[in-house]
N, C-alpha and C. Protein backbone atom coordinates (compact mmCIF):
# COMPACT_ATOMS: atom_id res chain seq x y z
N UNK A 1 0.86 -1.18 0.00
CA UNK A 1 0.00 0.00 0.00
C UNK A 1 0.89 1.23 0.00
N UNK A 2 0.44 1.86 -0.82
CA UNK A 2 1.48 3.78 -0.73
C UNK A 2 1.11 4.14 0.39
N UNK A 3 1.92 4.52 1.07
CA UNK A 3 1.93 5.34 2.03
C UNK A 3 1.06 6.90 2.08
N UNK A 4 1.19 7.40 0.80
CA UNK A 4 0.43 8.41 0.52
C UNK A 4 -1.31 8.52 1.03
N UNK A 5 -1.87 7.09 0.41
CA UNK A 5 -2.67 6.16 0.93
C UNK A 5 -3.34 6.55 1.96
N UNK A 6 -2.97 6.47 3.72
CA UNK A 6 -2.97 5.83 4.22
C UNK A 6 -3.61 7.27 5.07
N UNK A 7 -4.21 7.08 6.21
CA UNK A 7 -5.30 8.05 6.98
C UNK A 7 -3.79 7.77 8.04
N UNK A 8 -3.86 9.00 9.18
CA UNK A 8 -2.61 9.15 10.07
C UNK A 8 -3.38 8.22 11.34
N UNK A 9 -4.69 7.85 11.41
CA UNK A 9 -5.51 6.76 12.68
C UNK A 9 -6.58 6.87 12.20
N UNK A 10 -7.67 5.94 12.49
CA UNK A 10 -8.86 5.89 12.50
C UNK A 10 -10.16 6.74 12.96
N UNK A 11 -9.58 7.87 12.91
CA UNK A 11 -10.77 8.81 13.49
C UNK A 11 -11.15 9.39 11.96
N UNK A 12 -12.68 9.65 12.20
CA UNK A 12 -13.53 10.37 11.18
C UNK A 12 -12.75 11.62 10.56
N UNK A 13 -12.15 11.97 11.50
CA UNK A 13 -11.61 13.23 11.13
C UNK A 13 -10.09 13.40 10.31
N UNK A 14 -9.46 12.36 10.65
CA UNK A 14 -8.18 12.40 9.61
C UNK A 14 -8.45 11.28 8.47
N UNK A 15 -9.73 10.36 8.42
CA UNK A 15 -10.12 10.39 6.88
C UNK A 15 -10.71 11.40 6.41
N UNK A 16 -11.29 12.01 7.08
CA UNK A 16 -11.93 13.85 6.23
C UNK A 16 -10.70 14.35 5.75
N UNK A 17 -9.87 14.35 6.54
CA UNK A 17 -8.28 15.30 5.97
C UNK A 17 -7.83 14.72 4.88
N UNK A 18 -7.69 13.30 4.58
CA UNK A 18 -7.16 12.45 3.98
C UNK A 18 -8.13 12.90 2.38
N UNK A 19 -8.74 12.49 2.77
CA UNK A 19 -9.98 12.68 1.47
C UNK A 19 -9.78 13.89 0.60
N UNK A 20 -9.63 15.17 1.44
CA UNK A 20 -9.89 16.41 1.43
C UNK A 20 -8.51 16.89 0.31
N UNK A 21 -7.65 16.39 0.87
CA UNK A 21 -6.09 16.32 0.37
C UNK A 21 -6.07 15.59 -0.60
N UNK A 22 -6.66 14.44 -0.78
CA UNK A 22 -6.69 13.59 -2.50
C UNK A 22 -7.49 14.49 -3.20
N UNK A 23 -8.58 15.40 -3.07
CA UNK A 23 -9.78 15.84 -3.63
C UNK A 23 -8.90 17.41 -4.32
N UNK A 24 -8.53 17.85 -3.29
CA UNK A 24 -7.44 18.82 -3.41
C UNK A 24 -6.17 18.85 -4.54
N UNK A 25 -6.03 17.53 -4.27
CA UNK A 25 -4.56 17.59 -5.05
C UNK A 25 -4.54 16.35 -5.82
N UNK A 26 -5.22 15.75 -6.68
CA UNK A 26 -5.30 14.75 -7.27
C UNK A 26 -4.05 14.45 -8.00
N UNK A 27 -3.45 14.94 -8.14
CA UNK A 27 -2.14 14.46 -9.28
C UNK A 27 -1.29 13.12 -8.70
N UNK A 28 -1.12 13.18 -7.95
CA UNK A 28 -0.25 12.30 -6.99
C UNK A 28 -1.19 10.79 -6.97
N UNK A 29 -2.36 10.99 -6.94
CA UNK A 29 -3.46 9.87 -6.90
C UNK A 29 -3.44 9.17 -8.41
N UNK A 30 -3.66 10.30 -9.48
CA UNK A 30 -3.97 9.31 -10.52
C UNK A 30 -2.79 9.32 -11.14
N UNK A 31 -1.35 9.25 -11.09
CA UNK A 31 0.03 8.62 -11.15
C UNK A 31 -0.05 7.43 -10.62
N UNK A 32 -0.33 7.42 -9.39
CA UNK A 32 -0.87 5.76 -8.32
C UNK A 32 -1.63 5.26 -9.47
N UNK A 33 -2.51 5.84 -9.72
CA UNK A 33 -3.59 4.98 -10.23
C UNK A 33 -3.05 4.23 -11.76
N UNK A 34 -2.21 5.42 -12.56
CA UNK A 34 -2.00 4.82 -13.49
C UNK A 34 -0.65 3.76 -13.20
N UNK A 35 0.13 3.83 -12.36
CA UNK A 35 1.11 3.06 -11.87
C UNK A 35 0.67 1.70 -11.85
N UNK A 36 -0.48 1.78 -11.15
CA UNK A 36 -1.02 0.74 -10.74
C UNK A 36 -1.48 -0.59 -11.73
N UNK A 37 -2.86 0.07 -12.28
CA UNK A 37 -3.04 -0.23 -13.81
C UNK A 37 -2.20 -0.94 -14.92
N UNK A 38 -1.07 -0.22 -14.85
CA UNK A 38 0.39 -1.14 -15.68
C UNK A 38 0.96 -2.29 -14.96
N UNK A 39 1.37 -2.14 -13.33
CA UNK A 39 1.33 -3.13 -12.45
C UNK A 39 0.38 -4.17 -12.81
N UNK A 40 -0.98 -4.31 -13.18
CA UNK A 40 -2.07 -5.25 -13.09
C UNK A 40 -1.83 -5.70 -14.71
N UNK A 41 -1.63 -5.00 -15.38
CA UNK A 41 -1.69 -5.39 -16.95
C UNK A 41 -0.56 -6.60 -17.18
N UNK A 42 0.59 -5.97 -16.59
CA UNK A 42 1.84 -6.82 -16.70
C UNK A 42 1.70 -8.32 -15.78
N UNK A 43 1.49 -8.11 -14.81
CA UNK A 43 1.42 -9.52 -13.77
C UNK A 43 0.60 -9.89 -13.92
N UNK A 44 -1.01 -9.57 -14.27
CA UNK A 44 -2.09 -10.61 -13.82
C UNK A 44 -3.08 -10.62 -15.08
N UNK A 45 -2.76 -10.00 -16.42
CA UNK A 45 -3.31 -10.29 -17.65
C UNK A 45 -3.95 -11.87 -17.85
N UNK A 46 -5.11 -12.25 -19.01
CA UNK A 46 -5.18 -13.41 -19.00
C UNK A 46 -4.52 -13.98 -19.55
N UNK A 47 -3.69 -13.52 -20.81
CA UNK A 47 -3.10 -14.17 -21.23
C UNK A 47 -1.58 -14.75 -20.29
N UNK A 48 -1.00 -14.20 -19.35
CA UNK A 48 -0.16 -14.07 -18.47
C UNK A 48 -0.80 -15.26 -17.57
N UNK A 49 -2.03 -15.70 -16.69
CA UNK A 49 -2.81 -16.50 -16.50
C UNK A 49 -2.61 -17.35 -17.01
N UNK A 50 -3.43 -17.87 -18.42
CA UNK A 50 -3.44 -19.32 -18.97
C UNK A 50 -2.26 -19.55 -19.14
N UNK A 51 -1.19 -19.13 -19.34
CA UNK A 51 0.56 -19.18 -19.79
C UNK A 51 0.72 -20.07 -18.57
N UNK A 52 0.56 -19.27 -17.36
CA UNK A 52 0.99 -20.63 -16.15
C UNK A 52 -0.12 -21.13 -16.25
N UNK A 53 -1.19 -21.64 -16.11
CA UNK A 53 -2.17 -22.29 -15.79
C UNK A 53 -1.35 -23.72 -17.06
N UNK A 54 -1.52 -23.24 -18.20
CA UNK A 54 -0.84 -24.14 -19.50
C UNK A 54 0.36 -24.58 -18.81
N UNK A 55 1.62 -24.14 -18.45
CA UNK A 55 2.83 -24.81 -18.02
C UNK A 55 2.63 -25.80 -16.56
N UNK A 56 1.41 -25.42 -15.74
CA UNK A 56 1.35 -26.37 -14.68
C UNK A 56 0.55 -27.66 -15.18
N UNK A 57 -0.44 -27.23 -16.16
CA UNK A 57 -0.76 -28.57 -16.49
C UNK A 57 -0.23 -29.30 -17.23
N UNK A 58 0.71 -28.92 -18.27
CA UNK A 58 1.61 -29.49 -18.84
C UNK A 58 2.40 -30.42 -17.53
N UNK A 59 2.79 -29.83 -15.96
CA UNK A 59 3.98 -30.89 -15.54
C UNK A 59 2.81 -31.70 -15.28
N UNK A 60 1.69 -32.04 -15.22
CA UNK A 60 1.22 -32.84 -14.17
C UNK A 60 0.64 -33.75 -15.61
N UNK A 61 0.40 -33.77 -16.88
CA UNK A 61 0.58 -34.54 -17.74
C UNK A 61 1.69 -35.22 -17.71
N UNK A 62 2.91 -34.70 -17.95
CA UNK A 62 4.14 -35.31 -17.75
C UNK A 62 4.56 -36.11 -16.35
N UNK A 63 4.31 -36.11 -15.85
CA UNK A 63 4.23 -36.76 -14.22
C UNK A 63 3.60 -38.09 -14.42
N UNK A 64 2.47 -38.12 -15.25
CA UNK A 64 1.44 -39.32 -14.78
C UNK A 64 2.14 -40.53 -15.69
């Protein structure tokens, strides 16, 4: 999790701050966001998926 993220405790009032400050200053958020997005495209695509899903069933053909 970014640190940026993150409320300073659980009171109503420093997620109001928190909020207030993303709402305020969005730039920093949707960099995260697009950071993120490329993070998810690269590691957890489907085609990235069936690729291992295909190489694990391949060993367990070969096994039997």
């Amino acid at each position: 999790i970014d640190p940026s993220l993150l409320f300073k405790n659980a009171t109503a009032q420093s997620m109001a701050d928190k909020i207030e400050q993303i709402l305020k200053t969005p730039g920093p958020v949707l960099a995260l966001k697009k950071k993120c997005r490329e993070d998810a495209l690269k590691n957890y695509s489907w085609s990235l998926v069936v690729d291992l899903i295909e190489e694990e069933l391949d060993l367990i053909w070969k096994n039997k």
